[in-house]
C-alpha atoms as a PDB file:
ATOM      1  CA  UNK A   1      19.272 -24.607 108.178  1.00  0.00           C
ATOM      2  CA  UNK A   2      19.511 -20.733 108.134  1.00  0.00           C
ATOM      3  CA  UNK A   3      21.371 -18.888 105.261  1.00  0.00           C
ATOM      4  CA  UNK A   4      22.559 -15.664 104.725  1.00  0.00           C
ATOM      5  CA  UNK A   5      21.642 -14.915 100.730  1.00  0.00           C
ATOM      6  CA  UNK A   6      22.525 -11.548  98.843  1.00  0.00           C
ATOM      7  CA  UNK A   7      23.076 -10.313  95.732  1.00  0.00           C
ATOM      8  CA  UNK A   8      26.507  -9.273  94.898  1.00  0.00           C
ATOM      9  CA  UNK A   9      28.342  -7.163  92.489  1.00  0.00           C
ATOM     10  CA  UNK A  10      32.145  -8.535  90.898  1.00  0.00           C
ATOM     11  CA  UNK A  11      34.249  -7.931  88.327  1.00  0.00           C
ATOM     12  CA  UNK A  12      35.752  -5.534  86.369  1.00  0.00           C
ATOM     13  CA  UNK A  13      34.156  -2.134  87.557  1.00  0.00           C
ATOM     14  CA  UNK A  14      31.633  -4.656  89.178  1.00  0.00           C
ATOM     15  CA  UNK A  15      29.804  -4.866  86.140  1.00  0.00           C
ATOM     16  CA  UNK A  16      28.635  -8.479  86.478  1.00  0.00           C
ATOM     17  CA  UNK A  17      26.092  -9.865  89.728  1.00  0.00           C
ATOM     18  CA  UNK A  18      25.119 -13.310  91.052  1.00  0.00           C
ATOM     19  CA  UNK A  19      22.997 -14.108  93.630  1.00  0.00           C
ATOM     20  CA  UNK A  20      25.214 -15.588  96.833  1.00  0.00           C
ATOM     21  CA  UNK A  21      23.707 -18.336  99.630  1.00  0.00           C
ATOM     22  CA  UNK A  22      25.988 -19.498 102.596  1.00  0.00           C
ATOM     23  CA  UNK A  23      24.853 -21.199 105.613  1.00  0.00           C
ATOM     24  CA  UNK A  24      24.701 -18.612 108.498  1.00  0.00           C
ATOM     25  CA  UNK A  25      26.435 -20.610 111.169  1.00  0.00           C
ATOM     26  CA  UNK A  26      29.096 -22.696 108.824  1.00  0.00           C
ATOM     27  CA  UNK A  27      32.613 -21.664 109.038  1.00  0.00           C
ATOM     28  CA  UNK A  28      34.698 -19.980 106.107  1.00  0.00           C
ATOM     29  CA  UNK A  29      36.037 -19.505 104.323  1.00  0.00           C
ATOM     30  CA  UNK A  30      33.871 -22.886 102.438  1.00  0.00           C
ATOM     31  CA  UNK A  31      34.661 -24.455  99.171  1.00  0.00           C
ATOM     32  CA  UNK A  32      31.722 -22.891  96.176  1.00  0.00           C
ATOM     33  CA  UNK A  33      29.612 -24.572  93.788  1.00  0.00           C
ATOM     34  CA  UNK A  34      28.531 -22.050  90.653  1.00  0.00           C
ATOM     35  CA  UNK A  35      25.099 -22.680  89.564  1.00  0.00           C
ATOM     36  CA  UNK A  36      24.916 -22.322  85.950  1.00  0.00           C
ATOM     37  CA  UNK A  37      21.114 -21.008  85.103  1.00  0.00           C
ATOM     38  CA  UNK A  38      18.700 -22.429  82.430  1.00  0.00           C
ATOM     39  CA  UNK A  39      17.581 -20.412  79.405  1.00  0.00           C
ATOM     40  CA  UNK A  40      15.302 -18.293  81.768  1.00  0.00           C
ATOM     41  CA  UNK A  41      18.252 -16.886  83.891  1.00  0.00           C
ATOM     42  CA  UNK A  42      18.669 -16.843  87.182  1.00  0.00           C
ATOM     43  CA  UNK A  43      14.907 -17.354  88.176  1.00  0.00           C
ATOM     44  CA  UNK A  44      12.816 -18.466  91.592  1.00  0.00           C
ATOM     45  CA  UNK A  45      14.179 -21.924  90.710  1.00  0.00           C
ATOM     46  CA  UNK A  46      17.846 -21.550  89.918  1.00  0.00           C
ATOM     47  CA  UNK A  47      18.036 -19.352  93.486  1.00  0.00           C
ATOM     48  CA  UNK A  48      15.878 -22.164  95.186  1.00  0.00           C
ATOM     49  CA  UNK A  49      18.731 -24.744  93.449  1.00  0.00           C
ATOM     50  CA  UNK A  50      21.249 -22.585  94.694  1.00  0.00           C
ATOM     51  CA  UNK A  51      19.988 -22.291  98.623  1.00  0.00           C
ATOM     52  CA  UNK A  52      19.727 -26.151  98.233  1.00  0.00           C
ATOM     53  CA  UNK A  53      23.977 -26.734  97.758  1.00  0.00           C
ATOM     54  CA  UNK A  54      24.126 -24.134 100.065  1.00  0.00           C
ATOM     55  CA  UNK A  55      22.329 -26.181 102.652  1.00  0.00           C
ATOM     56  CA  UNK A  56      24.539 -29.506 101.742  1.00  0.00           C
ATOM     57  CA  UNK A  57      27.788 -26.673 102.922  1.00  0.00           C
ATOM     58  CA  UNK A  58      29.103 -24.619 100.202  1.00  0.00           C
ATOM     59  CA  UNK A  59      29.151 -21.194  99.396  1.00  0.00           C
ATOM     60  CA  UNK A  60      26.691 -21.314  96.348  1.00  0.00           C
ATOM     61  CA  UNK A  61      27.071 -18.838  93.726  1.00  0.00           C
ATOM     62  CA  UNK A  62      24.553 -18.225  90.487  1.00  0.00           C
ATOM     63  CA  UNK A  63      25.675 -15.584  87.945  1.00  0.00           C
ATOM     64  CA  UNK A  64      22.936 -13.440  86.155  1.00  0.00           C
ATOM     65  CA  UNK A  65      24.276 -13.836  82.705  1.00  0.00           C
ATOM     66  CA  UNK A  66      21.701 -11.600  81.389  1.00  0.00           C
ATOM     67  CA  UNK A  67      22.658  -8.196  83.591  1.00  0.00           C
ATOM     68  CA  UNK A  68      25.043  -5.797  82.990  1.00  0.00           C
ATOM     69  CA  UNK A  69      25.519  -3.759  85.628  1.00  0.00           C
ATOM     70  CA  UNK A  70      23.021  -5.064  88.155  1.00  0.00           C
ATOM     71  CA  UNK A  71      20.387  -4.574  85.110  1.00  0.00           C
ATOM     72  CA  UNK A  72      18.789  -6.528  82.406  1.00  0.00           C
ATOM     73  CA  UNK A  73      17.737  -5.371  79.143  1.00  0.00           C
ATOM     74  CA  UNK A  74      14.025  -5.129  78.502  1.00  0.00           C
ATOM     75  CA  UNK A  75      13.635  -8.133  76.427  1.00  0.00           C
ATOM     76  CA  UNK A  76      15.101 -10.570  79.633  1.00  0.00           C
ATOM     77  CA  UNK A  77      13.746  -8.834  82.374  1.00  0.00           C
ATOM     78  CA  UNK A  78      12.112 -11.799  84.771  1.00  0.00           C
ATOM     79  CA  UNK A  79       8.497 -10.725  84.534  1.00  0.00           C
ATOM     80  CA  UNK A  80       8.541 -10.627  80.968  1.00  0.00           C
ATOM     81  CA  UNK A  81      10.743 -14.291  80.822  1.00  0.00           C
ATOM     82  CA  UNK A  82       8.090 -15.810  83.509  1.00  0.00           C
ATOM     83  CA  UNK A  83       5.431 -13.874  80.560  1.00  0.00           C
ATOM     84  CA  UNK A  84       7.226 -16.708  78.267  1.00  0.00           C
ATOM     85  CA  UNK A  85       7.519 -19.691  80.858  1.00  0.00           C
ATOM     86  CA  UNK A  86       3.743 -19.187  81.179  1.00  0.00           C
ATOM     87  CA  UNK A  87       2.923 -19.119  77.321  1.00  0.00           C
ATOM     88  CA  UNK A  88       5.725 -22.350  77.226  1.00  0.00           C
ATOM     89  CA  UNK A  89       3.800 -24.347  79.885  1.00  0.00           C
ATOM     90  CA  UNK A  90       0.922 -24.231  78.108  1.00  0.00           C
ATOM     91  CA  UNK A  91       1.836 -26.214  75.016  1.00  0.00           C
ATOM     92  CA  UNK A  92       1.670 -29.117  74.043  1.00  0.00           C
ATOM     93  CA  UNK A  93       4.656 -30.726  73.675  1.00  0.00           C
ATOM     94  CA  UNK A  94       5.323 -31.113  70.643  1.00  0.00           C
ATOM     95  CA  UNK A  95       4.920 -27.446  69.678  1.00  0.00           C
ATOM     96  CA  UNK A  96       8.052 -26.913  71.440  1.00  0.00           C
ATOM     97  CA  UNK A  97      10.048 -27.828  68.669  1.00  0.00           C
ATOM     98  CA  UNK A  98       7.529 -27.189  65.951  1.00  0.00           C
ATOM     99  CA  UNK A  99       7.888 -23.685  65.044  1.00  0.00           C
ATOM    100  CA  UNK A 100       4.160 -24.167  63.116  1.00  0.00           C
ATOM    101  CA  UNK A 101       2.208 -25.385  66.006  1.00  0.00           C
ATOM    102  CA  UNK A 102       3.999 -22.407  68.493  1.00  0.00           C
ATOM    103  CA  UNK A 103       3.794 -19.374  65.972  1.00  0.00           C
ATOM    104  CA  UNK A 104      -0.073 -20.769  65.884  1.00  0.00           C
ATOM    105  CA  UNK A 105      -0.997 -20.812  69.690  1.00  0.00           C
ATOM    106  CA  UNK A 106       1.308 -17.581  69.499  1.00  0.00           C
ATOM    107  CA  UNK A 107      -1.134 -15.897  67.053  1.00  0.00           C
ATOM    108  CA  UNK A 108      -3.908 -16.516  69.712  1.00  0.00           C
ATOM    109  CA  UNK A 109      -2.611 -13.992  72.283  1.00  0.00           C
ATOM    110  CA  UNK A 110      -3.583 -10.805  72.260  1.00  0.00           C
ATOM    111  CA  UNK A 111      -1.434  -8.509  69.814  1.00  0.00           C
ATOM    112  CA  UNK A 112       0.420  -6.480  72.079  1.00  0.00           C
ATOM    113  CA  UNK A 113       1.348  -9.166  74.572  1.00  0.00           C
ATOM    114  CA  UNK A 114       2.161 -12.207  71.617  1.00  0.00           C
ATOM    115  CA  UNK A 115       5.052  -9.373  70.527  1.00  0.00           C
ATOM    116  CA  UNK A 116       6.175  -9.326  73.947  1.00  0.00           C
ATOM    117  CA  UNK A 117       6.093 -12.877  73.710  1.00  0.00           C
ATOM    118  CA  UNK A 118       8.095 -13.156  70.731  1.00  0.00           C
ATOM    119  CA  UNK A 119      10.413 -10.808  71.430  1.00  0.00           C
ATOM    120  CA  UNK A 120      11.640 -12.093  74.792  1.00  0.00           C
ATOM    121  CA  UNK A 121      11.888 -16.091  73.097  1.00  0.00           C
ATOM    122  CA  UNK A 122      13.543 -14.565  70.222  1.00  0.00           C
ATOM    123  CA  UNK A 123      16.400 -12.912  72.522  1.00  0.00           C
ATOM    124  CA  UNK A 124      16.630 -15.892  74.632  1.00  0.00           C
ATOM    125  CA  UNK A 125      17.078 -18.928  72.082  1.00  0.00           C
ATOM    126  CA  UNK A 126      18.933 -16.703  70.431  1.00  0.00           C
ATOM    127  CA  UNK A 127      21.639 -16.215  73.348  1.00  0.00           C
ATOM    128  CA  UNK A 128      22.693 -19.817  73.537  1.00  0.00           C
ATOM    129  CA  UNK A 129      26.138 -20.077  72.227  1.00  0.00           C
ATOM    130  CA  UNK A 130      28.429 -20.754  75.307  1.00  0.00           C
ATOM    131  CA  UNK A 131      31.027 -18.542  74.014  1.00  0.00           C
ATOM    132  CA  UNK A 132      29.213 -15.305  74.329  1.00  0.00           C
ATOM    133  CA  UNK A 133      29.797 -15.875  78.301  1.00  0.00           C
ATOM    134  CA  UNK A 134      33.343 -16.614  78.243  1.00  0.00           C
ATOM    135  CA  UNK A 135      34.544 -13.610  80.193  1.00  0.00           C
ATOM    136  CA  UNK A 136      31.968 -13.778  82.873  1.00  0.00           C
ATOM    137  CA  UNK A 137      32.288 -17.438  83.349  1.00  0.00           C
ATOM    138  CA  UNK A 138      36.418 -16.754  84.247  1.00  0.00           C
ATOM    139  CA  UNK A 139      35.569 -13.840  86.171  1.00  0.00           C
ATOM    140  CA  UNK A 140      32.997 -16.057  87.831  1.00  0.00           C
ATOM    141  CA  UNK A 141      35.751 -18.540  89.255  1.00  0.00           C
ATOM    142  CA  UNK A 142      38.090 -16.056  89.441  1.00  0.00           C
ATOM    143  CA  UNK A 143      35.694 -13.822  92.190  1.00  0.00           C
ATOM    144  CA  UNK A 144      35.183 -17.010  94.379  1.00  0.00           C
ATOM    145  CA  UNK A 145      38.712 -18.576  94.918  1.00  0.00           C
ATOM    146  CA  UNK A 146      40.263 -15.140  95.002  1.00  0.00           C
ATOM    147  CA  UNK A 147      38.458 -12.605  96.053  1.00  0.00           C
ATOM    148  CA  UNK A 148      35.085 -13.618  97.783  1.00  0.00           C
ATOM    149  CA  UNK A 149      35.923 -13.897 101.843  1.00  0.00           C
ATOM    150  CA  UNK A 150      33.608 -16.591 102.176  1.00  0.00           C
ATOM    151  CA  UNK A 151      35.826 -18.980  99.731  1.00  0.00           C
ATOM    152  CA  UNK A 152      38.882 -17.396  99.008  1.00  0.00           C
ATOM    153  CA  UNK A 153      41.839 -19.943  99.068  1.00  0.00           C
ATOM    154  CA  UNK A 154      39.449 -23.135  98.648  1.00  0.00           C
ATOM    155  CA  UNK A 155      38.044 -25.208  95.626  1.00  0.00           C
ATOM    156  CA  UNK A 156      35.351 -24.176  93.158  1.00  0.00           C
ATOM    157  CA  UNK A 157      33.258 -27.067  90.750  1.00  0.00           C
ATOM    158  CA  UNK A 158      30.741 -25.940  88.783  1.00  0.00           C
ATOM    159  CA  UNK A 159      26.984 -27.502  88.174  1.00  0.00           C
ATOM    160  CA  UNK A 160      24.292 -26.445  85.620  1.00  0.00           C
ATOM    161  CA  UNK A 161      21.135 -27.035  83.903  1.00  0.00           C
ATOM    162  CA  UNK A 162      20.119 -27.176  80.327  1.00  0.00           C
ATOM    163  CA  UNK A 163      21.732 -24.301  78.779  1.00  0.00           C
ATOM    164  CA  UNK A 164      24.165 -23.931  82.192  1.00  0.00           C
ATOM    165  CA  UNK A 165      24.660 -27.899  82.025  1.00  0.00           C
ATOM    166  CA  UNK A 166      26.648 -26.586  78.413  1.00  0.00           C
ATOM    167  CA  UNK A 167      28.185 -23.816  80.245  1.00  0.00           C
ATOM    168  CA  UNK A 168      29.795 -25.795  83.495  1.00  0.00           C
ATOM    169  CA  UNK A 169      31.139 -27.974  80.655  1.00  0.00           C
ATOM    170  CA  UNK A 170      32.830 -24.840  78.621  1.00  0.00           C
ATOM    171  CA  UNK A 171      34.286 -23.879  81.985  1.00  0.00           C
ATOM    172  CA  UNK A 172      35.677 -26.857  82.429  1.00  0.00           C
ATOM    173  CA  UNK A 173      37.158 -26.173  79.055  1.00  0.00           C
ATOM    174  CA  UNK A 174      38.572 -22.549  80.450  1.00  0.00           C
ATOM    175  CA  UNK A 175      39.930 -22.858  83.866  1.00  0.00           C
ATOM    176  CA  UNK A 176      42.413 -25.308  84.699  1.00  0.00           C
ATOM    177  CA  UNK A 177      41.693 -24.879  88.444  1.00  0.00           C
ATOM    178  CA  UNK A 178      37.996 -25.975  88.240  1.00  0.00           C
ATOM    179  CA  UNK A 179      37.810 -28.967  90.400  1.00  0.00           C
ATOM    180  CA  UNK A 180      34.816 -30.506  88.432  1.00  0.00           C
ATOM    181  CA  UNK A 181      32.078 -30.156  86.727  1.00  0.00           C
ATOM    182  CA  UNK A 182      28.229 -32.042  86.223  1.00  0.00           C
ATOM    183  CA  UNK A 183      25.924 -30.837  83.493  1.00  0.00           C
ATOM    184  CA  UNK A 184      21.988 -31.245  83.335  1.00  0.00           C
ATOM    185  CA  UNK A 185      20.568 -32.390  80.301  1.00  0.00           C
ATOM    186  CA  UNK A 186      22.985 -29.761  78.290  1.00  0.00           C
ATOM    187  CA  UNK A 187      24.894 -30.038  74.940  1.00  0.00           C
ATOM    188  CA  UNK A 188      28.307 -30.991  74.745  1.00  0.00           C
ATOM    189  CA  UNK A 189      31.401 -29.043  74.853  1.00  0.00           C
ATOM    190  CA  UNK A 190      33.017 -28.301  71.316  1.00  0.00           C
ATOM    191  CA  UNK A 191      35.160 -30.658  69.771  1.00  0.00           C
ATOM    192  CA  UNK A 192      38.219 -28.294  70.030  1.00  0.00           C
ATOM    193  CA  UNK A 193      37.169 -27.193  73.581  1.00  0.00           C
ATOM    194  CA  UNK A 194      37.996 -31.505  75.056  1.00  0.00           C
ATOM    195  CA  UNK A 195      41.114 -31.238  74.801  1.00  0.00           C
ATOM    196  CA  UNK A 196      41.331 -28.325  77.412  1.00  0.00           C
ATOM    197  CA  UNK A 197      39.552 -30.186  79.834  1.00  0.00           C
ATOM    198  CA  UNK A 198      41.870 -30.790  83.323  1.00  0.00           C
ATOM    199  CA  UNK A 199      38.950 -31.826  85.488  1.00  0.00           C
ATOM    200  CA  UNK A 200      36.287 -34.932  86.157  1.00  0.00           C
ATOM    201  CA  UNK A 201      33.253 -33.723  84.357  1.00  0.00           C
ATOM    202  CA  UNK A 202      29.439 -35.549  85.063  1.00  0.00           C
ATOM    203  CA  UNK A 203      26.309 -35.405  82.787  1.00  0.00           C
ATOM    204  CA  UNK A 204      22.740 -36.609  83.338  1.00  0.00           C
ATOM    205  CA  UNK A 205      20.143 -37.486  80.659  1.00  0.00           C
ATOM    206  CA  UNK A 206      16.814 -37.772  80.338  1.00  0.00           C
ATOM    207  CA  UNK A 207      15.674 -40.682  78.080  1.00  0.00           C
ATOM    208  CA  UNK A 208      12.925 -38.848  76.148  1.00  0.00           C
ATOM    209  CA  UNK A 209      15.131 -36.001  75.995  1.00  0.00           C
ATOM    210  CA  UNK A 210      15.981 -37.925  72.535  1.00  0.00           C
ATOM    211  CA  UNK A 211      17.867 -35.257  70.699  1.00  0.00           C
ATOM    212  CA  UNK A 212      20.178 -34.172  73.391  1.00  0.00           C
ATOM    213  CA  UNK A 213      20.854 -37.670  74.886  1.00  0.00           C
ATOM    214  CA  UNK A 214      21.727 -38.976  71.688  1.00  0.00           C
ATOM    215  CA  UNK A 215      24.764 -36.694  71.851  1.00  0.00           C
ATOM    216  CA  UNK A 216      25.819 -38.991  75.042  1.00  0.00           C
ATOM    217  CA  UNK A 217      27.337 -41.629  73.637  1.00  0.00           C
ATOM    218  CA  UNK A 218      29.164 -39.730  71.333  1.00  0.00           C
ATOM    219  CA  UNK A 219      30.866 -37.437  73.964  1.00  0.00           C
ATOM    220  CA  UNK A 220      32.036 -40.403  76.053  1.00  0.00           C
ATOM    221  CA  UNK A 221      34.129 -41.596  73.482  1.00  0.00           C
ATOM    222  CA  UNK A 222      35.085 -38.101  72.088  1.00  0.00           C
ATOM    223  CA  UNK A 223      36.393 -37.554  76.202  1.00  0.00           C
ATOM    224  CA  UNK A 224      37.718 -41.651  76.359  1.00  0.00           C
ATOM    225  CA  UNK A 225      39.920 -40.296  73.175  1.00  0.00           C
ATOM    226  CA  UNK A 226      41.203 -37.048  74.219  1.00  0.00           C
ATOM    227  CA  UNK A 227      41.806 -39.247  78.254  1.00  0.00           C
ATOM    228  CA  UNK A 228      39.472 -37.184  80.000  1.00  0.00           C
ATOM    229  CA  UNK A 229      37.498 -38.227  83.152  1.00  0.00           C
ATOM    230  CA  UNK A 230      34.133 -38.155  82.080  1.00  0.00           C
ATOM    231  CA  UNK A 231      30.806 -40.491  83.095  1.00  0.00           C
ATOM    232  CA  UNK A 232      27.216 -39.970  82.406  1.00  0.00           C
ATOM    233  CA  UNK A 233      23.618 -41.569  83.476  1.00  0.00           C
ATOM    234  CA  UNK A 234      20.458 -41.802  81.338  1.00  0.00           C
ATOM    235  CA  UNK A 235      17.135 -41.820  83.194  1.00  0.00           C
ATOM    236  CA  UNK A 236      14.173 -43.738  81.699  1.00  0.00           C
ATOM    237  CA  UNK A 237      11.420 -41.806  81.419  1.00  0.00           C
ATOM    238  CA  UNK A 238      12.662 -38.368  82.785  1.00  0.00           C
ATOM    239  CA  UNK A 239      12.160 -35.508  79.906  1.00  0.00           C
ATOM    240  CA  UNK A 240      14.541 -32.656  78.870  1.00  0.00           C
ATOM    241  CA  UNK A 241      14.421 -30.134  82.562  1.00  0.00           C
ATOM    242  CA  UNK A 242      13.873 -33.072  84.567  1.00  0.00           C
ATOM    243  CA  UNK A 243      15.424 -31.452  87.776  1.00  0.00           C
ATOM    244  CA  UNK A 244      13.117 -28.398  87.329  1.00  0.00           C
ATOM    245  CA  UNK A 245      10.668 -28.836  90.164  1.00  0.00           C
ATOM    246  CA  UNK A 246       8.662 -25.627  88.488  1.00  0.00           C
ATOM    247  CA  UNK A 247       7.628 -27.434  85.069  1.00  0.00           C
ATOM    248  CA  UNK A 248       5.670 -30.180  84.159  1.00  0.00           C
ATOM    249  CA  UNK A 249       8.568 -31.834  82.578  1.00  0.00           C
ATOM    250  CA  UNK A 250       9.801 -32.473  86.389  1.00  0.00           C
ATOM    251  CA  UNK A 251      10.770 -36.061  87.572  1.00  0.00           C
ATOM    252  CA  UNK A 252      10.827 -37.047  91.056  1.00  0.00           C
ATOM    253  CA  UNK A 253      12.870 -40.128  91.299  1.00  0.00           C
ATOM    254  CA  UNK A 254      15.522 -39.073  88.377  1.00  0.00           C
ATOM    255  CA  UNK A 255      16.016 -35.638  90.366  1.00  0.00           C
ATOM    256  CA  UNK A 256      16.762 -37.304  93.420  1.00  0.00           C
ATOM    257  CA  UNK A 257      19.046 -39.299  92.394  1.00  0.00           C
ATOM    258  CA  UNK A 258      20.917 -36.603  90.085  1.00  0.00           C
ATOM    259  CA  UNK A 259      20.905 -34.213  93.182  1.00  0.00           C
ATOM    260  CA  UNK A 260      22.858 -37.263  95.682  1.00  0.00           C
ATOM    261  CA  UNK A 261      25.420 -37.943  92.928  1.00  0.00           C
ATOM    262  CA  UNK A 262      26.247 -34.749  92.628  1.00  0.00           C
ATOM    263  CA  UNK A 263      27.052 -33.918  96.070  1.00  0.00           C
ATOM    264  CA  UNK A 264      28.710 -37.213  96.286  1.00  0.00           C
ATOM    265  CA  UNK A 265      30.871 -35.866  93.386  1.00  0.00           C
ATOM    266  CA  UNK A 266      31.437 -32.383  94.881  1.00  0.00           C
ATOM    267  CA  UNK A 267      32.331 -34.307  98.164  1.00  0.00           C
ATOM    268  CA  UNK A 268      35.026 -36.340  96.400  1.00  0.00           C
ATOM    269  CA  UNK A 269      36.444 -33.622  94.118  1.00  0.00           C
ATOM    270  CA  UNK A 270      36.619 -30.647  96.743  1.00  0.00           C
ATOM    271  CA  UNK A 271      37.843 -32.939  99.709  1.00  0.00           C
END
């Protein structure tokens, strides 16, 4: 299927930018699906996951939470994130959460470049609170069901992965108008933020993702309580970034199921 992708400018004084996909011959105005990025922004991957809703009919939309402007600061540029997805893929696993083991493989890089290193993971972890995005997330929404010619007028649900799986749930939390939501493998909304929730929300687990999927249970009956529609599905043997076709951590049979159920649940929630 041919598409017709871009990178576009919105907001106030067009300060914020996403990259767009549509398919060339579909035609709009077409409901939109906001692909919320992982840690690394919006990468190869998160635009490859974006052309791929695209292709299943929607105006797909990823916002570059890391540029102002059109630009990103020197820390989060991509070549020096893909600098730290390179060092990160290299690991072991368990130094991923052992700040010993990493600061030790870190030491092993040359001086200049393990500064570089630790500078750009430093910026990044550090950027993970869901409420620094607040405004962009509204203006987000806001751009595609009012002002966007390719999906003004129709419906807008929200998907994302890993840190974006915790920001399509703290939309959910923000816009009354959202028509869904599914998070990846990402931590749970706020206990203050459930009650705010007006639409279905969706979350998907990996089993040795054991920190984050122990929060699971635990959500369900914080969004049973508060009579929200929620629902979630643990995969055995997927890891944390499951979906990510890029990473070792990827799982074949767990991302192809994840992927179907969530256009199922678009389907249902934007018919």
């Amino acid at each position: 299927m041919g598409l017709t992708t871009r990178w576009v400018r919105y907001g106030e004084d067009k300060r914020y930018s996403g990259y767009l996909a549509v398919p060339v011959y579909a035609q709009t105005p077409l409901p939109a699906v906001i692909v919320f990025q992982e840690v690394w922004g919006v990468d190869g991957h998160i635009e490859d996951v974006t052309e791929r809703f695209a292709r299943a009919g929607y105006v797909a939309f990823a916002p570059d939470l890391y540029a102002v402007n059109g630009e990103r600061r020197e820390a989060v540029r991509r070549e020096r994130v893909e600098a730290v997805k390179s060092f990160l893929e290299k690991l072991p696993p368990t130094a991923w959460g052992n700040p010993e083991e990493r600061d030790a493989e870190l030491a092993k890089l040359p001086e200049d470049e393990g500064k570089r290193v630790m500078e750009t993971m430093t910026t990044l972890f550090g950027g993970l609170d869901v409420e620094n995005y607040t405004e962009q997330l509204l203006a987000t929404a806001s751009f595609l069901r009012n002002e966007c010619e390719l999906s003004k007028g129709q419906g807008v649900v929200a998907v994302g992965y890993c840190m974006g799986g915790a920001l399509a749930a703290h939309l959910a939390s923000l816009d009354a108008e959202l028509k869904g939501a599914v998070m990846y493998y990402g931590r749970s909304p706020k206990e203050e933020r459930i009650a705010s929730i007006q639409c279905p929300v969706r979350a998907f687990y990996g089993e040795l993702d054991v920190q984050l999927t122990a929060t699971a249970p635990g959500l369900a009956e914080a969004m049973k309580k508060a009579g929200k529609d929620f629902d979630y599905k643990v995969y055995p043997g997927a890891h944390h970034a499951f979906f990510n076709d890029t990473r070792r951590s990827y799982h074949v049979a767990a991302s192809r199921d994840a992927f179907a159920r969530t256009l199922n649940y678009f389907n249902e929630w934007l018919s």
